[in-house]
PDB file of N, CA and C in Angstrom:
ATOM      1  N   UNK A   1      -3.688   9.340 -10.935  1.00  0.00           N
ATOM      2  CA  UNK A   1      -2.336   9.596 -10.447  1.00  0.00           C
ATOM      3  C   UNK A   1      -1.532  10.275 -11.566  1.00  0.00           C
ATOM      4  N   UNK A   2      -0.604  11.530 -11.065  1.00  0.00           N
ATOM      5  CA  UNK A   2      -0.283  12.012 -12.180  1.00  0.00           C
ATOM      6  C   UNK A   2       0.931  11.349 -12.530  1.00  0.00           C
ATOM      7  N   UNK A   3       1.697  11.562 -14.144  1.00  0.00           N
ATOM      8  CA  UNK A   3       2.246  10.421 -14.858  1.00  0.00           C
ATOM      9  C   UNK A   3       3.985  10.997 -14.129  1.00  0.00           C
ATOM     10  N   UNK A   4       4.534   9.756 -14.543  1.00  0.00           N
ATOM     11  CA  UNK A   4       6.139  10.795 -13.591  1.00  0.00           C
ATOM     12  C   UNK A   4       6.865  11.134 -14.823  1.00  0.00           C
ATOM     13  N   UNK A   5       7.478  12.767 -15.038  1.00  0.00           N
ATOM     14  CA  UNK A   5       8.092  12.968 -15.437  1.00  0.00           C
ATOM     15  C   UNK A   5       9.196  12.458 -16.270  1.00  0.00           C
ATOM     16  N   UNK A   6       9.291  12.384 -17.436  1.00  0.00           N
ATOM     17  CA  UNK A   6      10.269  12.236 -18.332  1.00  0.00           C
ATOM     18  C   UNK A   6      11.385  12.331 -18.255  1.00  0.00           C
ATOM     19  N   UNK A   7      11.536  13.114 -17.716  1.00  0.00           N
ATOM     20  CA  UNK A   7      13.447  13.317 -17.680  1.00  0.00           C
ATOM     21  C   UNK A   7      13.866  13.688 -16.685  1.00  0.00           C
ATOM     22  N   UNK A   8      12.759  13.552 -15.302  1.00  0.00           N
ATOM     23  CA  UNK A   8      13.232  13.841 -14.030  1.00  0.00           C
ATOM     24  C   UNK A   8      14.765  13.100 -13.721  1.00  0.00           C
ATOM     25  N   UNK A   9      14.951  11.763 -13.890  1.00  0.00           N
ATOM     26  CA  UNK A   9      16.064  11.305 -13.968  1.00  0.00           C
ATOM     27  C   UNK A   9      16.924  12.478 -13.877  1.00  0.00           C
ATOM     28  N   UNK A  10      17.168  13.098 -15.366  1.00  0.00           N
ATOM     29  CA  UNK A  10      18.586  13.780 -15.773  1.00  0.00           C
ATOM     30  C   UNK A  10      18.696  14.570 -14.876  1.00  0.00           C
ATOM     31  N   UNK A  11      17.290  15.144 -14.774  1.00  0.00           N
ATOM     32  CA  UNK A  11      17.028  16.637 -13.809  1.00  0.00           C
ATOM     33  C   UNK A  11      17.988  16.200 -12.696  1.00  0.00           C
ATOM     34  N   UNK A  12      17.495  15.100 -11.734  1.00  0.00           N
ATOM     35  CA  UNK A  12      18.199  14.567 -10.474  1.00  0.00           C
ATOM     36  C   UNK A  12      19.698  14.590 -10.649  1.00  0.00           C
ATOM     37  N   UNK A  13      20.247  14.230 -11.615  1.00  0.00           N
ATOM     38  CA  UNK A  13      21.937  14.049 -12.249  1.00  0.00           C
ATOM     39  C   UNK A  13      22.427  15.263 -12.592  1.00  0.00           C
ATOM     40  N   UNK A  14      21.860  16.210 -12.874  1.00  0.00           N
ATOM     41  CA  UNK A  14      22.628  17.531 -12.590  1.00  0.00           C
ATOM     42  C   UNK A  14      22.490  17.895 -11.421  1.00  0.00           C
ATOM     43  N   UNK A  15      21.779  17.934 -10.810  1.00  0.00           N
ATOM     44  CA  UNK A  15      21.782  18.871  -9.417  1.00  0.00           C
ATOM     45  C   UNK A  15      22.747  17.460  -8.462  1.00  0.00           C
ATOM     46  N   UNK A  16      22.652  16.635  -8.493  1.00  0.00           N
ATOM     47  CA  UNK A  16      24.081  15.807  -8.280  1.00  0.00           C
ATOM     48  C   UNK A  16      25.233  16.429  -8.109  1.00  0.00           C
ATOM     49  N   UNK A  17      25.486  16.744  -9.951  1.00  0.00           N
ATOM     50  CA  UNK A  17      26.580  17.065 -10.493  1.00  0.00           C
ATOM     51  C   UNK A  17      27.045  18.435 -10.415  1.00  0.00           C
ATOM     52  N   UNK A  18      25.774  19.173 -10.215  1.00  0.00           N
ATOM     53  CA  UNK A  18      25.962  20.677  -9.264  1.00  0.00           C
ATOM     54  C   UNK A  18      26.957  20.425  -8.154  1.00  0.00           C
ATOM     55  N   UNK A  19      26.127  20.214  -7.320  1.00  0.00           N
ATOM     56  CA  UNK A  19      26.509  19.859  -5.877  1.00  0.00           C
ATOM     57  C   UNK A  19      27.503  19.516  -5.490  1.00  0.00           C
ATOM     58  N   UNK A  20      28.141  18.691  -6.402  1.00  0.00           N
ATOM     59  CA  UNK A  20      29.707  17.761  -6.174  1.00  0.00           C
ATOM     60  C   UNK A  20      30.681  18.794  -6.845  1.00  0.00           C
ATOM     61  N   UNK A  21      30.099  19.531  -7.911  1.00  0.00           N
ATOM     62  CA  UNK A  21      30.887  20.556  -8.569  1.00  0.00           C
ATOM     63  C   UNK A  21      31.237  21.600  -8.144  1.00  0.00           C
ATOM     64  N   UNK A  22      30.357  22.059  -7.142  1.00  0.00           N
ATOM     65  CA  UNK A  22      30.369  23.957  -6.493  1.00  0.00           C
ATOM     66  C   UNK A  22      29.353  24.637  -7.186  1.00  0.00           C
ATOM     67  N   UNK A  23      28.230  24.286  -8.098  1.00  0.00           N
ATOM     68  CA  UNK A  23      27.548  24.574  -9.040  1.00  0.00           C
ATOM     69  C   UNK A  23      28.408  25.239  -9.964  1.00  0.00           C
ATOM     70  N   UNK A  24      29.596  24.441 -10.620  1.00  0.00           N
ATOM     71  CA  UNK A  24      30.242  24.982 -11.892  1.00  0.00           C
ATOM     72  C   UNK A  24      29.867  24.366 -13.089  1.00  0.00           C
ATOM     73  N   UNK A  25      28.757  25.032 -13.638  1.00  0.00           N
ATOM     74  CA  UNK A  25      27.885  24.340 -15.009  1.00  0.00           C
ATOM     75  C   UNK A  25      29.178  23.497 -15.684  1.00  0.00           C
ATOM     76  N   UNK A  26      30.134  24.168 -15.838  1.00  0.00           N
ATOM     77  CA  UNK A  26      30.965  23.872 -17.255  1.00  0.00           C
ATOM     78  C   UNK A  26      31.576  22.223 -17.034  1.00  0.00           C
ATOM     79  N   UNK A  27      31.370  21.827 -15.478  1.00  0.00           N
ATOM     80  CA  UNK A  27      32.123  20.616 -14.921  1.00  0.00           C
ATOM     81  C   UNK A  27      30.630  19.538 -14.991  1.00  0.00           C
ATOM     82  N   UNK A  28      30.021  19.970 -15.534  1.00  0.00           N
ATOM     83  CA  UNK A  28      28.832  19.220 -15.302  1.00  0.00           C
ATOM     84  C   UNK A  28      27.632  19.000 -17.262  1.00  0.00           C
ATOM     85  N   UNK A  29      28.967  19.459 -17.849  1.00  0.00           N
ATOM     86  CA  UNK A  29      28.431  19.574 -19.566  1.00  0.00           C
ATOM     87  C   UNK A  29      27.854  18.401 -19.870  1.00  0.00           C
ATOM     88  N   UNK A  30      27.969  17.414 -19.688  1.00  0.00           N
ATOM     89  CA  UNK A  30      28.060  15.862 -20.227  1.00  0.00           C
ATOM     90  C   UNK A  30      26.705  15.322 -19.591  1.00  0.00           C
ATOM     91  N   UNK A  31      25.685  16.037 -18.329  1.00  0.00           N
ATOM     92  CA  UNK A  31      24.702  15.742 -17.911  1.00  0.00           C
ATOM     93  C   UNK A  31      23.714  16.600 -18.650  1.00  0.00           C
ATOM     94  N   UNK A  32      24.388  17.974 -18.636  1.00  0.00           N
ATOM     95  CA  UNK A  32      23.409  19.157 -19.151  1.00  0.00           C
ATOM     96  C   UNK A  32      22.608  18.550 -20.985  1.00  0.00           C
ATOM     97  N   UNK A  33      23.921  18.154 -21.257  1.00  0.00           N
ATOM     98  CA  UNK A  33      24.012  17.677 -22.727  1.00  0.00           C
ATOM     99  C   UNK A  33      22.317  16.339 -22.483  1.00  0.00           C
ATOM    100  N   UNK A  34      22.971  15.486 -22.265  1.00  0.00           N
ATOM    101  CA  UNK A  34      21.601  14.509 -21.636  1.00  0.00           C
ATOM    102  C   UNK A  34      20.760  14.882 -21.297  1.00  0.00           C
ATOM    103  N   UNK A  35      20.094  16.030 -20.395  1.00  0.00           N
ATOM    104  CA  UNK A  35      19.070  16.497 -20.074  1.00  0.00           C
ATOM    105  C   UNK A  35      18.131  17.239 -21.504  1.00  0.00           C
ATOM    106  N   UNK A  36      19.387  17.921 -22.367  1.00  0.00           N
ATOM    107  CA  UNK A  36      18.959  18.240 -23.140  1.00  0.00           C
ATOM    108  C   UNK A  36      18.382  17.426 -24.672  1.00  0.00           C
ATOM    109  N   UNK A  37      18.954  16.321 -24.753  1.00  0.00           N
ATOM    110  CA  UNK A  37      18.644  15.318 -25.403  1.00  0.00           C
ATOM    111  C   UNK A  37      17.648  14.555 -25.002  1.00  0.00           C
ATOM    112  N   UNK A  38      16.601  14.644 -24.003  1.00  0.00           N
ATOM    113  CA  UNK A  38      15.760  13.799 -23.948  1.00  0.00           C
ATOM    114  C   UNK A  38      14.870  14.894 -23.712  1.00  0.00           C
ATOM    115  N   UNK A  39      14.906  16.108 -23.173  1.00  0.00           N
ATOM    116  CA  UNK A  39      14.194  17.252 -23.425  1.00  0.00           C
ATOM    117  C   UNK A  39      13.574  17.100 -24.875  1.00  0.00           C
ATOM    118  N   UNK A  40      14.828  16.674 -25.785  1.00  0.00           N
ATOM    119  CA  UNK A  40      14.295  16.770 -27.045  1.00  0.00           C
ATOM    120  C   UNK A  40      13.336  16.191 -27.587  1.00  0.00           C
ATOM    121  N   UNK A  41      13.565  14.843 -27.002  1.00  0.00           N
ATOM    122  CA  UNK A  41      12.222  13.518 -27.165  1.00  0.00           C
ATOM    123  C   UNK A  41      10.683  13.600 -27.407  1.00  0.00           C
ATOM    124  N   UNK A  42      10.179  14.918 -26.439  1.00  0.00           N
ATOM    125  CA  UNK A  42       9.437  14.602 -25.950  1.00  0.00           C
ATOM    126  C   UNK A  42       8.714  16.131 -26.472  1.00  0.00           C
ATOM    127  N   UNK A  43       7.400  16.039 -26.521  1.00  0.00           N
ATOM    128  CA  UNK A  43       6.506  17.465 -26.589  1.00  0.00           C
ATOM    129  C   UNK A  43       6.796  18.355 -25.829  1.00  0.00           C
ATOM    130  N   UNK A  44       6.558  19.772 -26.365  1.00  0.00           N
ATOM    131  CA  UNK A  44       6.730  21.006 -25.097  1.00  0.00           C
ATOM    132  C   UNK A  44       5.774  20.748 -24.129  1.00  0.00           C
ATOM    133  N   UNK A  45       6.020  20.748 -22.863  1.00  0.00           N
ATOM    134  CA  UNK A  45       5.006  20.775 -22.146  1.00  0.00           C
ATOM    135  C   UNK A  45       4.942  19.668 -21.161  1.00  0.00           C
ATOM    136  N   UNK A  46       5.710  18.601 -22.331  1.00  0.00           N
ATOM    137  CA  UNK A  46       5.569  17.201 -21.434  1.00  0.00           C
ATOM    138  C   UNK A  46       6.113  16.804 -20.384  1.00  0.00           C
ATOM    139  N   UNK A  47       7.117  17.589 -19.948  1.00  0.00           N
ATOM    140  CA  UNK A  47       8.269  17.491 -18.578  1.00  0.00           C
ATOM    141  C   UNK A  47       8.115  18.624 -18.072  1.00  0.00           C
ATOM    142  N   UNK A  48       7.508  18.909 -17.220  1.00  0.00           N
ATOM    143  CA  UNK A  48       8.025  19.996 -16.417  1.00  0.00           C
ATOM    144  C   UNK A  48       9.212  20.229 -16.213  1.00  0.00           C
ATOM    145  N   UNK A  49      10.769  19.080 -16.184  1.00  0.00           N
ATOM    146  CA  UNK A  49      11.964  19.554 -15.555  1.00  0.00           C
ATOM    147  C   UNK A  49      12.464  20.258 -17.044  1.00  0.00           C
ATOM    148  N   UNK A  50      11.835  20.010 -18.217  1.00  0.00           N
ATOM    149  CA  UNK A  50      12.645  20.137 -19.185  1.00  0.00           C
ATOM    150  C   UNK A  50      11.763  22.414 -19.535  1.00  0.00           C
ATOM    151  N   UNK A  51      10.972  22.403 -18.710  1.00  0.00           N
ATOM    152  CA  UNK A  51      11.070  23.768 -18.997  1.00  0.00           C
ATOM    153  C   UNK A  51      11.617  25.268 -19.119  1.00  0.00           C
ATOM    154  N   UNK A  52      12.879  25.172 -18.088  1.00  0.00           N
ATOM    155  CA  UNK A  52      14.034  25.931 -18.619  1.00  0.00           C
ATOM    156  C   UNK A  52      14.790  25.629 -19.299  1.00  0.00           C
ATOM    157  N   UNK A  53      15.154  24.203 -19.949  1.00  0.00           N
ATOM    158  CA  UNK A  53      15.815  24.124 -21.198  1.00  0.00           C
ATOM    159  C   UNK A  53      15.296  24.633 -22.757  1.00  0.00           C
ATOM    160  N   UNK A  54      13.336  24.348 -22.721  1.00  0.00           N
ATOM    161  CA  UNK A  54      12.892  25.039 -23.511  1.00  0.00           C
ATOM    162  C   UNK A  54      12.805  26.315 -24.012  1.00  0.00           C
ATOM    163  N   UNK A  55      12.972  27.181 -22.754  1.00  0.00           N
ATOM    164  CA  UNK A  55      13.197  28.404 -22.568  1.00  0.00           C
ATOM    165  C   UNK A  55      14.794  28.948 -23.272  1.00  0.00           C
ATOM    166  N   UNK A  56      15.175  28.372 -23.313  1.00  0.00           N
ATOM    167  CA  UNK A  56      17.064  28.412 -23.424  1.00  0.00           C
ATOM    168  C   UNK A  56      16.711  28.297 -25.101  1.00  0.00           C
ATOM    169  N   UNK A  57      16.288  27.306 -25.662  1.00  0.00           N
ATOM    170  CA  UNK A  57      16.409  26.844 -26.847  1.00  0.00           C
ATOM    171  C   UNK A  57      15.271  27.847 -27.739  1.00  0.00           C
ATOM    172  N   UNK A  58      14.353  28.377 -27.099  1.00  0.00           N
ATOM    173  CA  UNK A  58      13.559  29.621 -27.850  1.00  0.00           C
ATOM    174  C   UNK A  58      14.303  30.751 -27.889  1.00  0.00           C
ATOM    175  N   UNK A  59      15.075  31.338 -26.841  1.00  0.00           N
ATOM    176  CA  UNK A  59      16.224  31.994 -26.843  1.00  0.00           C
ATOM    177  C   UNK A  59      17.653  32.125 -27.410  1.00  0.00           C
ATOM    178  N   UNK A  60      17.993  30.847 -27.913  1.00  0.00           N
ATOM    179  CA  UNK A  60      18.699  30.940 -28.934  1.00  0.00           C
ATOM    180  C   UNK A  60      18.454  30.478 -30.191  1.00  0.00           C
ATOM    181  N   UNK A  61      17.214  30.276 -30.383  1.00  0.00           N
ATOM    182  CA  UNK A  61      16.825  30.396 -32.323  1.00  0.00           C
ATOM    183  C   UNK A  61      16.313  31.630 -32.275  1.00  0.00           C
ATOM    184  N   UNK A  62      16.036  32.765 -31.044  1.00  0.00           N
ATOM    185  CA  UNK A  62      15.610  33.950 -31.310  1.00  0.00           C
ATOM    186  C   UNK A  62      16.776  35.004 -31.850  1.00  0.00           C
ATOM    187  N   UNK A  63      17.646  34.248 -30.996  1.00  0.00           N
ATOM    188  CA  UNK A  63      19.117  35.196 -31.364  1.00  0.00           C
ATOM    189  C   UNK A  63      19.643  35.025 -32.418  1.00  0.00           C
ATOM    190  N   UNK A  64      19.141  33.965 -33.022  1.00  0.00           N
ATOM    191  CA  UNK A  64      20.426  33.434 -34.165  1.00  0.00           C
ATOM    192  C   UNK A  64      19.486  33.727 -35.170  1.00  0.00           C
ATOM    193  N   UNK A  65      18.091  34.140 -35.134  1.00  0.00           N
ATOM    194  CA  UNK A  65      17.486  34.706 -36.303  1.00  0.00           C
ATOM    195  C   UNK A  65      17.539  36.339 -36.443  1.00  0.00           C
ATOM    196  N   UNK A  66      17.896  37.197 -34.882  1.00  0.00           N
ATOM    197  CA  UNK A  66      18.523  38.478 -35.408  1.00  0.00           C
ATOM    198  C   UNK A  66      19.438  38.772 -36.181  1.00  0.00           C
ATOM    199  N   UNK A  67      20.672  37.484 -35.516  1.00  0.00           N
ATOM    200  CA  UNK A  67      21.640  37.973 -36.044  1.00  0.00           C
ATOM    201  C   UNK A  67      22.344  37.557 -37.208  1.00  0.00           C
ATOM    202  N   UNK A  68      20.936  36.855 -38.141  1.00  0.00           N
ATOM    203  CA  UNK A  68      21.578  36.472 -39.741  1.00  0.00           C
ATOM    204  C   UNK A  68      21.259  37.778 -40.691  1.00  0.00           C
TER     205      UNK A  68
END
């Protein structure tokens, strides 16, 4: 049986917090923040929900190493 997701939780609590919001990210910081903190926890790879946050976070150490 495969293992359940890590941070599906948070995953579920934004799209909540979407939903109740109008999908206005900026009203919904305080979940995103959490999702991203337990994203952190854990190996690449190990959450599937946490794979566009990984994506986000290779994307901005890519940027912030152009632009030193």
């Amino acid at each position: 049986m495969p293992q359940k997701d890590p941070c599906q939780k948070q995953a579920c609590e934004i799209q909540k917090c979407l939903q109740v919001n109008n999908y206005m990210e900026s009203k919904c910081e305080a979940v995103l923040q959490e999702m991203r903190k337990c994203c952190a926890q854990y190996a690449k790879g190990r959450s599937i929900c946490c794979s566009g946050f990984e994506k986000e976070e290779r994307e901005r150490k890519k940027f912030k190493a152009t632009s030193e």
